[in-house]
Protein backbone atom coordinates (compact mmCIF):
# COMPACT_ATOMS: atom_id res chain seq x y z
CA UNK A 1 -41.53 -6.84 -20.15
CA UNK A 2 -39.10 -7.79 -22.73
CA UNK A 3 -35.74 -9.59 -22.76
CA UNK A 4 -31.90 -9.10 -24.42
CA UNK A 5 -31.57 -11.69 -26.45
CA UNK A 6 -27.87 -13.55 -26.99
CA UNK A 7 -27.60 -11.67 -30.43
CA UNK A 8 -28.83 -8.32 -28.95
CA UNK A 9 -25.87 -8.73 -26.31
CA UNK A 10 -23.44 -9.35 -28.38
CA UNK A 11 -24.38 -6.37 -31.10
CA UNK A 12 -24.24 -3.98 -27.97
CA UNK A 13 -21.40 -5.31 -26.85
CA UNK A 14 -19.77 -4.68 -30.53
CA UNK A 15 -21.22 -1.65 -30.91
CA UNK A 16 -19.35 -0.30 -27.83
CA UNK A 17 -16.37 -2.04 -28.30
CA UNK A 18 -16.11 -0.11 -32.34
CA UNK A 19 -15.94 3.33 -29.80
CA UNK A 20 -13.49 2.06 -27.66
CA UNK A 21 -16.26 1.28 -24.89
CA UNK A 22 -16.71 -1.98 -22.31
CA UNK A 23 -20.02 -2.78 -21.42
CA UNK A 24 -19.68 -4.57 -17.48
CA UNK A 25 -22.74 -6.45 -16.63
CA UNK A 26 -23.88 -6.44 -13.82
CA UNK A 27 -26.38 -9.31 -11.93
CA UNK A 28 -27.51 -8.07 -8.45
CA UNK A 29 -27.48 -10.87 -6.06
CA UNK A 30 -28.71 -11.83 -3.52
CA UNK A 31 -31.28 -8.41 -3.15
CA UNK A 32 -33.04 -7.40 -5.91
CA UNK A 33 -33.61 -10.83 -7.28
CA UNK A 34 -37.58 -10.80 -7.34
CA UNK A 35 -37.56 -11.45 -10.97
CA UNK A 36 -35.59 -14.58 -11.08
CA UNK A 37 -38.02 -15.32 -8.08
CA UNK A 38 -40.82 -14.80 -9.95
CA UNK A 39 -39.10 -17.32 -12.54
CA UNK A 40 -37.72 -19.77 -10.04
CA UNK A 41 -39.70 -19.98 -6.79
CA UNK A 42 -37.65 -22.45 -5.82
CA UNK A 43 -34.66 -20.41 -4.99
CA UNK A 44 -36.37 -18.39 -2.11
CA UNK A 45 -36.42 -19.26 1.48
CA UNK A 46 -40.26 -18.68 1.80
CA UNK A 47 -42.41 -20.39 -0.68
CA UNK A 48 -44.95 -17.94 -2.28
CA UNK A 49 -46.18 -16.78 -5.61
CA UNK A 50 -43.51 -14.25 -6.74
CA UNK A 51 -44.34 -11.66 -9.11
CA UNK A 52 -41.98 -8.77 -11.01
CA UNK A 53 -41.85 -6.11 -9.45
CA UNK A 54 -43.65 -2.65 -11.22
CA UNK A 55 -42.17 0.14 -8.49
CA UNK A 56 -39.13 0.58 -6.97
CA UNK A 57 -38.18 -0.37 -3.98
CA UNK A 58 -36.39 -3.09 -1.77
CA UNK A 59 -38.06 -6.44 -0.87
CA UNK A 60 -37.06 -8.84 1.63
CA UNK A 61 -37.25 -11.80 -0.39
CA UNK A 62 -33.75 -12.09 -1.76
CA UNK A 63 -32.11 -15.28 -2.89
CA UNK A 64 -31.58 -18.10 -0.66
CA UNK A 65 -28.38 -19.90 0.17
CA UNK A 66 -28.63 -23.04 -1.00
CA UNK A 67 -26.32 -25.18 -3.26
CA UNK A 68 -29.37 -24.93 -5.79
CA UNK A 69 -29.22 -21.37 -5.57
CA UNK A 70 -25.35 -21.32 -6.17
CA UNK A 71 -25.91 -23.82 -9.24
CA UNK A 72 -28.21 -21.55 -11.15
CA UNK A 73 -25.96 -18.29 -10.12
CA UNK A 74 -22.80 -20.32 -11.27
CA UNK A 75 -24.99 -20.97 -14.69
CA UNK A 76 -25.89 -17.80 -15.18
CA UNK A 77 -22.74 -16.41 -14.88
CA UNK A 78 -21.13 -18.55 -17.50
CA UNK A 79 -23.32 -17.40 -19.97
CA UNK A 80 -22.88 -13.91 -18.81
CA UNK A 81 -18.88 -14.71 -19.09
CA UNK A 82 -19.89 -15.60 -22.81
CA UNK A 83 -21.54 -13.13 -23.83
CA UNK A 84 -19.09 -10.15 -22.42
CA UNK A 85 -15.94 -11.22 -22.43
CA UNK A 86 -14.46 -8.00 -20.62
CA UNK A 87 -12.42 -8.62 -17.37
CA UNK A 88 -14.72 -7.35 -15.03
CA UNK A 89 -18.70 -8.72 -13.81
CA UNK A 90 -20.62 -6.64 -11.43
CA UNK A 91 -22.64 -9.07 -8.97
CA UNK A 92 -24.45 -6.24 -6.97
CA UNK A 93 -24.39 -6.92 -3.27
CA UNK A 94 -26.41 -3.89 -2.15
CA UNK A 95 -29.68 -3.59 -0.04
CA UNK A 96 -29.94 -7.53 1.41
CA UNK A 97 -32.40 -7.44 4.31
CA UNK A 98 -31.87 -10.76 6.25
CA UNK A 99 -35.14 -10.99 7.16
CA UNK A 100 -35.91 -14.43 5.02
CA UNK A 101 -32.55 -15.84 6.39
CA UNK A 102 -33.00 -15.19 9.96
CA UNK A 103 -36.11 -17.71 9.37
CA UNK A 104 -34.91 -20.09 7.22
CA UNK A 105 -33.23 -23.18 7.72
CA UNK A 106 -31.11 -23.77 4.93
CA UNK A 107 -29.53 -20.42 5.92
CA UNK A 108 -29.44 -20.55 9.70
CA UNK A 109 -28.19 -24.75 8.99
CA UNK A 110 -25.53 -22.63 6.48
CA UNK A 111 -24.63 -20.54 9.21
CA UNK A 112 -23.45 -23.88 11.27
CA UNK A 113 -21.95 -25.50 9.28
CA UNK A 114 -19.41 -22.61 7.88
CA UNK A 115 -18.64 -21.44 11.61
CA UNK A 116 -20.82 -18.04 10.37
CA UNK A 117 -21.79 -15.94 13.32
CA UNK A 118 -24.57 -13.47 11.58
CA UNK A 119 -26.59 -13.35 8.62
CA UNK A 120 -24.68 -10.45 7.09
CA UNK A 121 -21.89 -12.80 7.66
CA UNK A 122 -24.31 -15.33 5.32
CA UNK A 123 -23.99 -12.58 2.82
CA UNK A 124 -20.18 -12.08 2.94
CA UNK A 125 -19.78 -16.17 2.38
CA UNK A 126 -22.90 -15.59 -0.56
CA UNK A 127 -20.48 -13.04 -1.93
CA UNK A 128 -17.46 -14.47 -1.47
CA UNK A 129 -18.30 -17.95 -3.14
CA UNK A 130 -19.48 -16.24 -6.20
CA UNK A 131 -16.53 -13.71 -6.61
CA UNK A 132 -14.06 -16.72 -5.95
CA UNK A 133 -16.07 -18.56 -8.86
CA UNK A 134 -15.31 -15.63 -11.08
CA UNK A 135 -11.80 -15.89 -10.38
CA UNK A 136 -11.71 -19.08 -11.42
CA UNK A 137 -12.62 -18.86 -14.73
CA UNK A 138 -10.03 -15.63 -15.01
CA UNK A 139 -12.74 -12.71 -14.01
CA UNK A 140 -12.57 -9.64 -11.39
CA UNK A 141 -15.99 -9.15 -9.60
CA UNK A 142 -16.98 -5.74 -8.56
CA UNK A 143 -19.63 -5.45 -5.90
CA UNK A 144 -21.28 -2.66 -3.84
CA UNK A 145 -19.79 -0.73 -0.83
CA UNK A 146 -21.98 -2.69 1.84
CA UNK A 147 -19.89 -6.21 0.76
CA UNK A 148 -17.18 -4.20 3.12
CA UNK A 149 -19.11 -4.89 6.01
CA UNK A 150 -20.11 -8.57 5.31
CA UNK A 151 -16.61 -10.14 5.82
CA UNK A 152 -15.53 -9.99 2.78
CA UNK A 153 -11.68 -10.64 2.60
CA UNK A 154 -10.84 -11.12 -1.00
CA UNK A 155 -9.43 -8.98 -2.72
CA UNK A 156 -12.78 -7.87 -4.82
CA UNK A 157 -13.14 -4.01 -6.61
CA UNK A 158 -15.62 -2.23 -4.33
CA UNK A 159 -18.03 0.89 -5.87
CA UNK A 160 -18.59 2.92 -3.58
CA UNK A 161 -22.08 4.51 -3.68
CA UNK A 162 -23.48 5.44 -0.40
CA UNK A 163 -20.95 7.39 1.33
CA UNK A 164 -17.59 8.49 -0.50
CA UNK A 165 -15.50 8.13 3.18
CA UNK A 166 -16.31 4.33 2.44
CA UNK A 167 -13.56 4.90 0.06
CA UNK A 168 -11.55 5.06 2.38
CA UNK A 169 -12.40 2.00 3.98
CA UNK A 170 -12.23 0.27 1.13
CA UNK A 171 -8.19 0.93 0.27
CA UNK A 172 -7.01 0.16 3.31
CA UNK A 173 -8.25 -3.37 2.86
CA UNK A 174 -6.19 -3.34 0.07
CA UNK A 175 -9.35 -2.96 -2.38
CA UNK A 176 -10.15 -1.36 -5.89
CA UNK A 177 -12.51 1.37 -5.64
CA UNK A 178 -14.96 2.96 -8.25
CA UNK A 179 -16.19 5.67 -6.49
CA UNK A 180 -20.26 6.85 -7.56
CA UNK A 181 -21.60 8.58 -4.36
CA UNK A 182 -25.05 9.39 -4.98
CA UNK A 183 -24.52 12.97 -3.70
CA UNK A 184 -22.82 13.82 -6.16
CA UNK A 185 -23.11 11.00 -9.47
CA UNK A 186 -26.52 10.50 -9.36
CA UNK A 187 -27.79 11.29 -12.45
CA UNK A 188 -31.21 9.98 -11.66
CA UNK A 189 -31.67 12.60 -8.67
CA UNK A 190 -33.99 15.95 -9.56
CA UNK A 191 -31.40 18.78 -10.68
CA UNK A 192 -33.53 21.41 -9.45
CA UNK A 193 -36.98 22.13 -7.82
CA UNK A 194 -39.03 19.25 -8.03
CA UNK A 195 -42.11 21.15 -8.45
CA UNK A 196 -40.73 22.28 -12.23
CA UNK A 197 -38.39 19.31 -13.27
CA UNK A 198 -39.80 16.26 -14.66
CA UNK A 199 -40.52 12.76 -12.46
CA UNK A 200 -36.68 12.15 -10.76
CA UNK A 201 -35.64 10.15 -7.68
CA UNK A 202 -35.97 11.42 -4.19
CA UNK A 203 -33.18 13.95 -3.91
CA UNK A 204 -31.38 16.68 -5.69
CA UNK A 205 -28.25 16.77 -7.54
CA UNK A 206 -27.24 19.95 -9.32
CA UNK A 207 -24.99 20.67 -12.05
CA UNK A 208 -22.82 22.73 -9.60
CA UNK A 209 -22.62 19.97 -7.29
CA UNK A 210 -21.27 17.61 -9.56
CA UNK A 211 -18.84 19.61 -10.66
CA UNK A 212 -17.44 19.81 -7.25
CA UNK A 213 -17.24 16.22 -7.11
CA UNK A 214 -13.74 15.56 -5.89
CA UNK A 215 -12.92 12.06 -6.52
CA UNK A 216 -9.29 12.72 -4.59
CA UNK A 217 -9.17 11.83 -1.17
CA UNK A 218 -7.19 13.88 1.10
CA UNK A 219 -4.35 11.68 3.09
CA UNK A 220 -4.20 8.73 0.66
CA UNK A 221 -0.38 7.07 0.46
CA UNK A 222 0.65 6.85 -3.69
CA UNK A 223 -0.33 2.44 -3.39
CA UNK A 224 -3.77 3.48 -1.83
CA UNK A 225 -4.41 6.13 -4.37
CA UNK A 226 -3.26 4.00 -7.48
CA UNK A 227 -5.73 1.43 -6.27
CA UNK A 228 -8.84 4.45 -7.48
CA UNK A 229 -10.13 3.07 -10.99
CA UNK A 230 -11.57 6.12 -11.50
CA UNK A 231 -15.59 7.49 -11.42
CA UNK A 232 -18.81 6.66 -12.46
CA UNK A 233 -22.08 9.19 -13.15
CA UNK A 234 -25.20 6.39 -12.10
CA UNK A 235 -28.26 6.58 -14.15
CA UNK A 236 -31.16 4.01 -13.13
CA UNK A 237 -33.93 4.63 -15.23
CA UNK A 238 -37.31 3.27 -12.65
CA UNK A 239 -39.25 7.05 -13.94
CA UNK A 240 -37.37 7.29 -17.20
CA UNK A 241 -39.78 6.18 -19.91
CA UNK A 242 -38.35 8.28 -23.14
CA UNK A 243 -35.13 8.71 -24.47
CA UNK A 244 -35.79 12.56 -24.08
CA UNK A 245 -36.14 11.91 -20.65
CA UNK A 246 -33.22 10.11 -20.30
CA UNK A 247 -30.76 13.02 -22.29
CA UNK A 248 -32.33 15.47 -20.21
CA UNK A 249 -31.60 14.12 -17.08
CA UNK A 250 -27.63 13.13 -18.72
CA UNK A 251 -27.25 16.43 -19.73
CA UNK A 252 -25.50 19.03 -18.87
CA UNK A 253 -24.58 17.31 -15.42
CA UNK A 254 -22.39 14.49 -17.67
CA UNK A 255 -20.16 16.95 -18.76
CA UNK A 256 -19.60 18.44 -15.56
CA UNK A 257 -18.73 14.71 -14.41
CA UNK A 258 -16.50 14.74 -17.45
CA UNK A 259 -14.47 17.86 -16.63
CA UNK A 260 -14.42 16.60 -13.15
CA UNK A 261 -12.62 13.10 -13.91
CA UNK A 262 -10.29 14.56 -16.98
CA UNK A 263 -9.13 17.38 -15.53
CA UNK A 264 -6.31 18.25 -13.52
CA UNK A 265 -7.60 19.41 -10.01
CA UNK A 266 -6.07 22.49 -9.92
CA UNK A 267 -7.73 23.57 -13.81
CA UNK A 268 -10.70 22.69 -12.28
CA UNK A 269 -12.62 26.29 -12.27
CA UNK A 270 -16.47 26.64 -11.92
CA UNK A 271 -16.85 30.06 -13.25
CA UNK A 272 -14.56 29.11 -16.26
CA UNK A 273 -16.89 26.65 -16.83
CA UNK A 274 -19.64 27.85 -17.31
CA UNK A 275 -18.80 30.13 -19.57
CA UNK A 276 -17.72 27.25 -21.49
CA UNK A 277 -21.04 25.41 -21.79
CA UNK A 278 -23.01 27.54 -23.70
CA UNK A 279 -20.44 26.21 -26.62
CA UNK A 280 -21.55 22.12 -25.99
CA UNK A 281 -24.75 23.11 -25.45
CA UNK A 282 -24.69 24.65 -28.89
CA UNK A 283 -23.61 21.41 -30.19
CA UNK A 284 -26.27 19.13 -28.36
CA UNK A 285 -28.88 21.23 -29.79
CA UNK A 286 -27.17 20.50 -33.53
CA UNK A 287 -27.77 17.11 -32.36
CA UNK A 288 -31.29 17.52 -31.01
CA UNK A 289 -30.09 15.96 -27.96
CA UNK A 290 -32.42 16.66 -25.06
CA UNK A 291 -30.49 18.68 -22.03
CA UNK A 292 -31.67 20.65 -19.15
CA UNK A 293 -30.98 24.74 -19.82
CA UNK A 294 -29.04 26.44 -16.47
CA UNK A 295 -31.57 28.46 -14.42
């Protein structure tokens, strides 16, 4: 429960800006859209009585593509533009079953009229319309690696989160890339035995693995490698109830991520280290900052 309000926003947005930080929104569309659902009924393809959702997951009920639906995106998005006014707006793009559009008629009568052959293809054209939209009022939209395989033929940044070879995929369409592949950036992933480690996600991440992250692909020309924006360590907080919770799952695995993305390749050296992280831990314990000790 809960909401940001305009003047929370913008005293976050401050507040990071004063430490040289730039907070990207992002708005997930069309998947994971239950809430505004639950809000606006209206904007599915099956009528029902939507409700938040309290567990994680993926539903099929996703926006629907209607010009209603791209009025209230296109709304919220100019207030979003407001309230951040950084270069960059994620709009998500990840985990869209088609299920509601393969039975709906405002999608499949979509589908017709844009000379679409698929309903993934309905999601490249979702995509695609909104990104443009952000381009016309001077913005850069970022979405998910799965936009690759929707059509999608501007020239949008993609993060690249389920596979880091999609990387690859993604420069030689001549895209940005923000690479976060949840084997090795997933901060919200167990970092050792599940048995002994506090409520995580599914899998496990160690603090060895992320330092041998290597965010350099091999066989890139100097254009496809210049178009890498760099890294990001993913946190999504479904189990995490406590600050506590949260620094202990950040740390020490964030400044292995660190080390990874600021240091030149061949300084990188595991052993070396580790022998240097006794010292930071040192310092997050001056800070009582929550961190996981190294078995």
């Amino acid at each position: 429960e809960g909401f940001y309000s305009q003047e929370d926003i913008k005293e976050i947005v401050q507040y990071a800006k004063d430490r040289y930080i730039t907070v990207i929104p992002e708005i997930d569309m069309p998947g994971h859209m239950v809430a505004a659902l639950a809000a606006y009924p209206e904007l599915a393809c099956k009528a029902g009585n939507y409700r938040v959702l309290t567990y994680w997951g993926i539903s099929e009920d996703i926006l629907c593509p209607s010009e209603a639906t791209f009025e209230f995106v296109e709304n919220v998005l100019l207030e979003v533009m407001e309230l951040f006014p950084n270069e960059y707006i994620h709009i998500g793009g990840d985990e869209v079953p088609t299920t509601r559009w393969e039975n709906s008629d405002i999608a499949q009568q979509l589908m017709i009229k844009e000379g679409l052959n698929s309903e993934d293809e309905i999601q490249g054209y979702f995509y695609e319309r909104v990104s443009d939209f952000l381009a016309e009022h001077g913005r850069k939209a970022i979405g998910w690696d799965e936009i690759q395989e929707k059509g999608i033929k501007n020239k949008t940044t993609v993060m690249v989160w389920r596979n880091i070879e999609n990387t690859r995929v993604a420069l030689e369409n001549g895209h940005q890339a923000i690479l976060t592949p949840a084997d090795f950036t997933y901060l919200n992933y167990y970092q050792g035995n599940q048995s002994t480690e506090p409520l995580a996600q599914c899998c496990m991440v160690t603090l060895e693995k992320v330092y041998h992250f290597e965010p350099i692909l091999d066989e890139l020309t100097e254009v496809q490698q210049s178009l890498i924006l760099g890294a990001q360590g993913s946190m999504w907080t479904e189990y995490i109830k406590t600050n506590k919770h949260l620094e202990y799952m950040l740390s020490p695995r964030l400044l292995a991520l660190s080390e990874v993305l600021w240091t030149n390749h061949e300084l990188k050296n595991w052993t070396v280290f580790q022998q240097k992280l006794p010292l930071h831990t040192e310092n997050l314990e001056k800070l009582n900052f929550s961190y996981r000790k190294s078995n």
